[in-house]
N, C-alpha and C. Protein backbone atom coordinates (compact mmCIF):
# COMPACT_ATOMS: atom_id res chain seq x y z
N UNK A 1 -19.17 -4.14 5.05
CA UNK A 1 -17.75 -4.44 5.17
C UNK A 1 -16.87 -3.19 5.03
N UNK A 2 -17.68 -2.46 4.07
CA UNK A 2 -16.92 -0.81 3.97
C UNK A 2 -16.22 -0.41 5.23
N UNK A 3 -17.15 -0.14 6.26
CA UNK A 3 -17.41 0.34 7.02
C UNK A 3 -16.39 -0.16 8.49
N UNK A 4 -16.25 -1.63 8.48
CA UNK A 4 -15.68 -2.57 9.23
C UNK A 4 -14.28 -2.09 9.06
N UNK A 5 -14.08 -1.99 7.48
CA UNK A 5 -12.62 -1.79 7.34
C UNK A 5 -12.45 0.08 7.68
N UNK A 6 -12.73 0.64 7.54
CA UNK A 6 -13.10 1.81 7.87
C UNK A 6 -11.97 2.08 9.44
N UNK A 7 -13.02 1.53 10.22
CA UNK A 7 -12.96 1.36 11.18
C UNK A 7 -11.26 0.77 11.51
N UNK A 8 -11.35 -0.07 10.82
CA UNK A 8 -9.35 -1.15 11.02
C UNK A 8 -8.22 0.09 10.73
N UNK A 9 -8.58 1.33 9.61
CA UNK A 9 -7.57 1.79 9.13
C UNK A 9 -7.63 2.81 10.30
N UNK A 10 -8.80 3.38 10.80
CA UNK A 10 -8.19 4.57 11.79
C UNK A 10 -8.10 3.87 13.14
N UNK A 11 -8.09 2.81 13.61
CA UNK A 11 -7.66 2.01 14.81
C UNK A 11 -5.92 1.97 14.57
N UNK A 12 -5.76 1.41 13.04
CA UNK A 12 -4.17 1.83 12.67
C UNK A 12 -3.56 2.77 12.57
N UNK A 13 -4.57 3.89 12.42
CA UNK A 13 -3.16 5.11 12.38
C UNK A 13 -3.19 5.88 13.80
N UNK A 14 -4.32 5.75 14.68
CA UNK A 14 -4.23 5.44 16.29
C UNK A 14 -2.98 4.61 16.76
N UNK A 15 -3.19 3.40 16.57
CA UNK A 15 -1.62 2.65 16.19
C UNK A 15 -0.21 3.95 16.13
N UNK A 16 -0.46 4.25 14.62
CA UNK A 16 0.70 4.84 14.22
C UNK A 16 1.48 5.88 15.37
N UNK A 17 0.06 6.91 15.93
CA UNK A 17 0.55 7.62 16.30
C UNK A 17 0.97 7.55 17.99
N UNK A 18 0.87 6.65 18.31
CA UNK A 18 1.17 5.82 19.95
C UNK A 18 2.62 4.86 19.39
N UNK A 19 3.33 4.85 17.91
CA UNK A 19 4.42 4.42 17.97
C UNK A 19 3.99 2.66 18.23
N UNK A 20 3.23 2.20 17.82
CA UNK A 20 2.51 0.99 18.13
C UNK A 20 2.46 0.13 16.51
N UNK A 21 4.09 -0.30 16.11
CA UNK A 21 3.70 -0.14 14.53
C UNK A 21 2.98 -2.12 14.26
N UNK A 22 3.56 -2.72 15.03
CA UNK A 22 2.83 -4.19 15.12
C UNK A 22 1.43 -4.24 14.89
N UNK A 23 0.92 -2.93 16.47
CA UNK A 23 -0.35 -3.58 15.71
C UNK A 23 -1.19 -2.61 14.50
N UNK A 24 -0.79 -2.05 14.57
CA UNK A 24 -1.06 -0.96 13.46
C UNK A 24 -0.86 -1.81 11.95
N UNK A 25 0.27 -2.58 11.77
CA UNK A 25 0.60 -3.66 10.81
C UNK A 25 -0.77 -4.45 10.67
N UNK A 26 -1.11 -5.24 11.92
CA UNK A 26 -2.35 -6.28 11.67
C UNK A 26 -3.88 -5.25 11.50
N UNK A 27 -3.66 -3.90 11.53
CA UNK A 27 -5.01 -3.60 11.30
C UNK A 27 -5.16 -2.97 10.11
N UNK A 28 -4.07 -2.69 9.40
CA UNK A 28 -4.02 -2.65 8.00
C UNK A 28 -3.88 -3.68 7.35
N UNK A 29 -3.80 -4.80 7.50
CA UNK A 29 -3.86 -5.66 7.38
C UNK A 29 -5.71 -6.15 7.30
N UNK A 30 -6.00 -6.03 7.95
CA UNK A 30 -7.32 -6.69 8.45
C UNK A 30 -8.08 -5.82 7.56
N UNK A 31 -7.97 -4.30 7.43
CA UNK A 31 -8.38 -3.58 6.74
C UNK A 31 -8.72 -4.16 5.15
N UNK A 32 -7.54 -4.34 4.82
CA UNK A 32 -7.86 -4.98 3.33
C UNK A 32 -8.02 -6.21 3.02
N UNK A 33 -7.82 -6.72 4.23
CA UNK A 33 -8.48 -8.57 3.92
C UNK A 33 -10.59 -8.20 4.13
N UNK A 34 -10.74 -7.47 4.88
CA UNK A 34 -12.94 -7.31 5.03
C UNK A 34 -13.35 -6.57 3.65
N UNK A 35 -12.21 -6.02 3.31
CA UNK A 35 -12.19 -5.02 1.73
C UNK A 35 -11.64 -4.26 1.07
N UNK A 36 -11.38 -5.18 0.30
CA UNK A 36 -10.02 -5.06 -0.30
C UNK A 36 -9.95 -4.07 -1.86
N UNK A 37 -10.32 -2.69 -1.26
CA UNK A 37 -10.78 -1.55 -2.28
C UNK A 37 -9.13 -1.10 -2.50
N UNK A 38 -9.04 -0.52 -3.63
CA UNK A 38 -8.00 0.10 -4.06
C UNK A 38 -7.72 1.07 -2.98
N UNK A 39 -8.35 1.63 -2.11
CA UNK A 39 -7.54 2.83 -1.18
C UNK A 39 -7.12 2.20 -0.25
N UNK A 40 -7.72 1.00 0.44
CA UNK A 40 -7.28 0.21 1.17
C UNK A 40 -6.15 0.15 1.41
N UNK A 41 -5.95 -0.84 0.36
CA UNK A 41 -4.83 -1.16 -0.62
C UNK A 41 -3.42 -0.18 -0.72
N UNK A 42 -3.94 1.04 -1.06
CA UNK A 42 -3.01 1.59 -1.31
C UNK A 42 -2.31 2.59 0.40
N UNK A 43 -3.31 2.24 0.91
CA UNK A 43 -2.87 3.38 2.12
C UNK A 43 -2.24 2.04 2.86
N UNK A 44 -2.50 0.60 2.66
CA UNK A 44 -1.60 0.10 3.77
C UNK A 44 -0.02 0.00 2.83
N UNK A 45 -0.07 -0.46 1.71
CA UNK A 45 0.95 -0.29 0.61
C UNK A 45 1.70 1.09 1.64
N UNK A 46 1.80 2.47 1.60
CA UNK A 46 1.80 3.52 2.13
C UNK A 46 2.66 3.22 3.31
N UNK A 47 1.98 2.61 4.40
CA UNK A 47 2.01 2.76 5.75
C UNK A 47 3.62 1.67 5.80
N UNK A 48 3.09 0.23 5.03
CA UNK A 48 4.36 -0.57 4.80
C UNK A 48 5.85 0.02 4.11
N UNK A 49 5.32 0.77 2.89
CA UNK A 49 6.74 1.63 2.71
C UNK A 49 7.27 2.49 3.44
N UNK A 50 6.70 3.02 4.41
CA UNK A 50 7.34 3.81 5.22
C UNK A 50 8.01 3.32 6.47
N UNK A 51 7.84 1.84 6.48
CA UNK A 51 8.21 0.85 7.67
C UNK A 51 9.74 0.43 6.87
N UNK A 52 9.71 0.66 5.51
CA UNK A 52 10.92 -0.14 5.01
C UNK A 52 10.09 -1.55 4.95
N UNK A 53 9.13 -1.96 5.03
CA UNK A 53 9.00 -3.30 4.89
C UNK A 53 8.11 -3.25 3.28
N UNK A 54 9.63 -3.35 1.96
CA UNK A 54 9.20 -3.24 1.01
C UNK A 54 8.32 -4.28 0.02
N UNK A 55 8.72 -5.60 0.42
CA UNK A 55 7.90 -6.64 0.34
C UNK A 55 6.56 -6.62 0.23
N UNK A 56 5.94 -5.81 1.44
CA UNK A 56 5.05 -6.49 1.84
C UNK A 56 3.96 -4.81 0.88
N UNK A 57 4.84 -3.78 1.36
CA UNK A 57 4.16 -2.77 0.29
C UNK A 57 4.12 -3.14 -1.47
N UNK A 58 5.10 -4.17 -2.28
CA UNK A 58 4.74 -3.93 -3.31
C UNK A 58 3.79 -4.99 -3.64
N UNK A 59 3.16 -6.10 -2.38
CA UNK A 59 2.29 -6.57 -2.51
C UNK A 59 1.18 -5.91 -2.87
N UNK A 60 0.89 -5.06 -1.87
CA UNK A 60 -0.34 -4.22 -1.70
C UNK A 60 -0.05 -3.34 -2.82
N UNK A 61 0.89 -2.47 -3.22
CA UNK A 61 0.71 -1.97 -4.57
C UNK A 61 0.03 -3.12 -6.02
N UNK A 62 0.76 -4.43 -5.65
CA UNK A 62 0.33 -4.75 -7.16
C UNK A 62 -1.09 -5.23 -7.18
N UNK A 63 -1.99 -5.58 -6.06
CA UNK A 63 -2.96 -5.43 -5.95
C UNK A 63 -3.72 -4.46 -6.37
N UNK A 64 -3.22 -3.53 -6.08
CA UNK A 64 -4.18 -1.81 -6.31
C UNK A 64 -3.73 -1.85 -7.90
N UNK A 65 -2.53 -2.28 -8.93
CA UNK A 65 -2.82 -2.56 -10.09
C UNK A 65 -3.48 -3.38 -10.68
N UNK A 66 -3.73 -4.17 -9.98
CA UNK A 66 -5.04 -5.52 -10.43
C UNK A 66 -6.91 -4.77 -10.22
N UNK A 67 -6.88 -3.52 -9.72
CA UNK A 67 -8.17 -3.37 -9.43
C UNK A 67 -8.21 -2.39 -10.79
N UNK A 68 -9.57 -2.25 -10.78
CA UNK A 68 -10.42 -1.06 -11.56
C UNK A 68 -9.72 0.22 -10.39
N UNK A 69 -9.41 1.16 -11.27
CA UNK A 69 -9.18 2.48 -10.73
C UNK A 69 -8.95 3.71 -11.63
N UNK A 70 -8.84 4.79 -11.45
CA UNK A 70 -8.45 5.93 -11.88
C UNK A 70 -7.30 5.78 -12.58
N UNK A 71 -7.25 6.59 -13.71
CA UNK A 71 -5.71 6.94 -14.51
C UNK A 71 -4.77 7.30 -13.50
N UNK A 72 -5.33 8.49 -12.88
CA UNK A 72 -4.28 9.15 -11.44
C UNK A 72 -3.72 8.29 -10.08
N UNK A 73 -4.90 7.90 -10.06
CA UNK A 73 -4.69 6.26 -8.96
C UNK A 73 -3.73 5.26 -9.63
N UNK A 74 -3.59 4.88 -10.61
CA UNK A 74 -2.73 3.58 -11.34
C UNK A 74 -1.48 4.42 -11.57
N UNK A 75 -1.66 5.52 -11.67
CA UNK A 75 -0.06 6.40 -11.98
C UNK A 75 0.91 6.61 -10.42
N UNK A 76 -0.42 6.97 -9.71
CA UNK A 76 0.29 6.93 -7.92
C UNK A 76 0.85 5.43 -7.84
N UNK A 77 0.20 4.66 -7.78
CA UNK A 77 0.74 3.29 -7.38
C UNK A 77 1.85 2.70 -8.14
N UNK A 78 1.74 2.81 -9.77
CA UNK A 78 2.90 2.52 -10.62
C UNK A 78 4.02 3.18 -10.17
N UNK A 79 4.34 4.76 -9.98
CA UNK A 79 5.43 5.79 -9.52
C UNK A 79 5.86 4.92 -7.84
N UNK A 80 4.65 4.46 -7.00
CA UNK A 80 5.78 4.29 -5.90
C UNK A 80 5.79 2.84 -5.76
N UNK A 81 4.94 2.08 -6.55
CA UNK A 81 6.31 0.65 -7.05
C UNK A 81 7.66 0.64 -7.72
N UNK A 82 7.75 1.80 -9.01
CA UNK A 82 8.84 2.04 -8.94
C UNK A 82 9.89 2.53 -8.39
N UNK A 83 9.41 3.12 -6.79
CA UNK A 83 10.24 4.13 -5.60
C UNK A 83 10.87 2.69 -5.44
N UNK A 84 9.62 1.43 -4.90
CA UNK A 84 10.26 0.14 -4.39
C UNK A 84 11.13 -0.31 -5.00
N UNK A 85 11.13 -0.35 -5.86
CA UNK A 85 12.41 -1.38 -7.07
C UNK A 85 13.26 -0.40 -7.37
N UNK A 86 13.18 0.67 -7.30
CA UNK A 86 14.16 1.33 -6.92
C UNK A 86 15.61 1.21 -5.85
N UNK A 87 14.94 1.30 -4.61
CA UNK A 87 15.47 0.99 -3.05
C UNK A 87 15.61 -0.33 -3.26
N UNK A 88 14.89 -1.27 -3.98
CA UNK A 88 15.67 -2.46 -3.91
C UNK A 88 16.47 -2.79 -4.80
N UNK A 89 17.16 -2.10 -5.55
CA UNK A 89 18.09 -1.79 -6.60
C UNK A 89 17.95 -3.21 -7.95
N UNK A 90 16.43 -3.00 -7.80
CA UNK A 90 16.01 -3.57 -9.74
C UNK A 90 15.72 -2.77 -10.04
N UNK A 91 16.67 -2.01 -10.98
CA UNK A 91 16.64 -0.47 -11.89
C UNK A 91 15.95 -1.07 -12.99
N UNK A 92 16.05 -2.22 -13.72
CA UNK A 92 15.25 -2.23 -15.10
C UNK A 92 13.89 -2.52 -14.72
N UNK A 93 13.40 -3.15 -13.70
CA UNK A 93 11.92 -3.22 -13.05
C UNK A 93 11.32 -1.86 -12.68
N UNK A 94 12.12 -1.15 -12.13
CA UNK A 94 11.47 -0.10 -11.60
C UNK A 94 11.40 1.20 -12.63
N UNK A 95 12.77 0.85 -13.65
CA UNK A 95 12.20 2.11 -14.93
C UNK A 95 11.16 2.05 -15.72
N UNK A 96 10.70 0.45 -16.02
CA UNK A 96 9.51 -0.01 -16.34
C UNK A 96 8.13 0.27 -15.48
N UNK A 97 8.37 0.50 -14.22
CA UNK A 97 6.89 1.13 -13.35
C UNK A 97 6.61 2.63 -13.60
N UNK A 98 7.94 3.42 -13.72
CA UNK A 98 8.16 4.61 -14.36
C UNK A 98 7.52 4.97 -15.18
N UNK A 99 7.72 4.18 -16.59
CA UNK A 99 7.59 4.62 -18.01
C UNK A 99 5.96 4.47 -17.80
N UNK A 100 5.71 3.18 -17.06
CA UNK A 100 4.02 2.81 -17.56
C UNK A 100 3.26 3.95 -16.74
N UNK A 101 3.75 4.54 -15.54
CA UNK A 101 2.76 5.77 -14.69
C UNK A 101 2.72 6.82 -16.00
């Protein structure tokens, strides 16, 4: 399944770079539904914040806080959930993603 998803994330950033962000959306997508690893996770988290579609990135962030990961990994993801709640102007949510990175 590694491997499957592997495969979904660089079909998506093929996507990305043809300006193709729909389907690039469903293959990061697909990516972390065959396996749903913290980098997964965090690179479609990534790809969604940079769409502005903040929703759907602090999904995929709070996922990547629900997994086993690295101190440095849980500090990346905490810092740009708090970028999100930031931009979505919950300042006491997002000083709290702050403090905990």
């Amino acid at each position: 399944m590694k491997r499957k998803a592997e495969g979904y994330k660089l079909k998506a950033y093929l996507h990305v770079t043809q300006g193709q962000f729909e389907e690039a959306k469903e293959r990061f997508r697909k990516a972390v539904e065959v396996y749903p690893s913290f980098s997964n996770s965090f690179d479609a988290a990534s790809f969604f914040y940079n769409l502005n579609c903040f929703d759907e990135a602090k999904e995929y962030l709070k996922r990547c806080l629900d997994m086993d990961s690295l101190p440095s990994e849980r500090a990346n993801a905490l810092n740009n959930l708090g970028n999100i709640l930031w931009k979505s102007n919950e300042y006491p949510e997002a000083e709290a993603a702050y403090a905990d990175a």
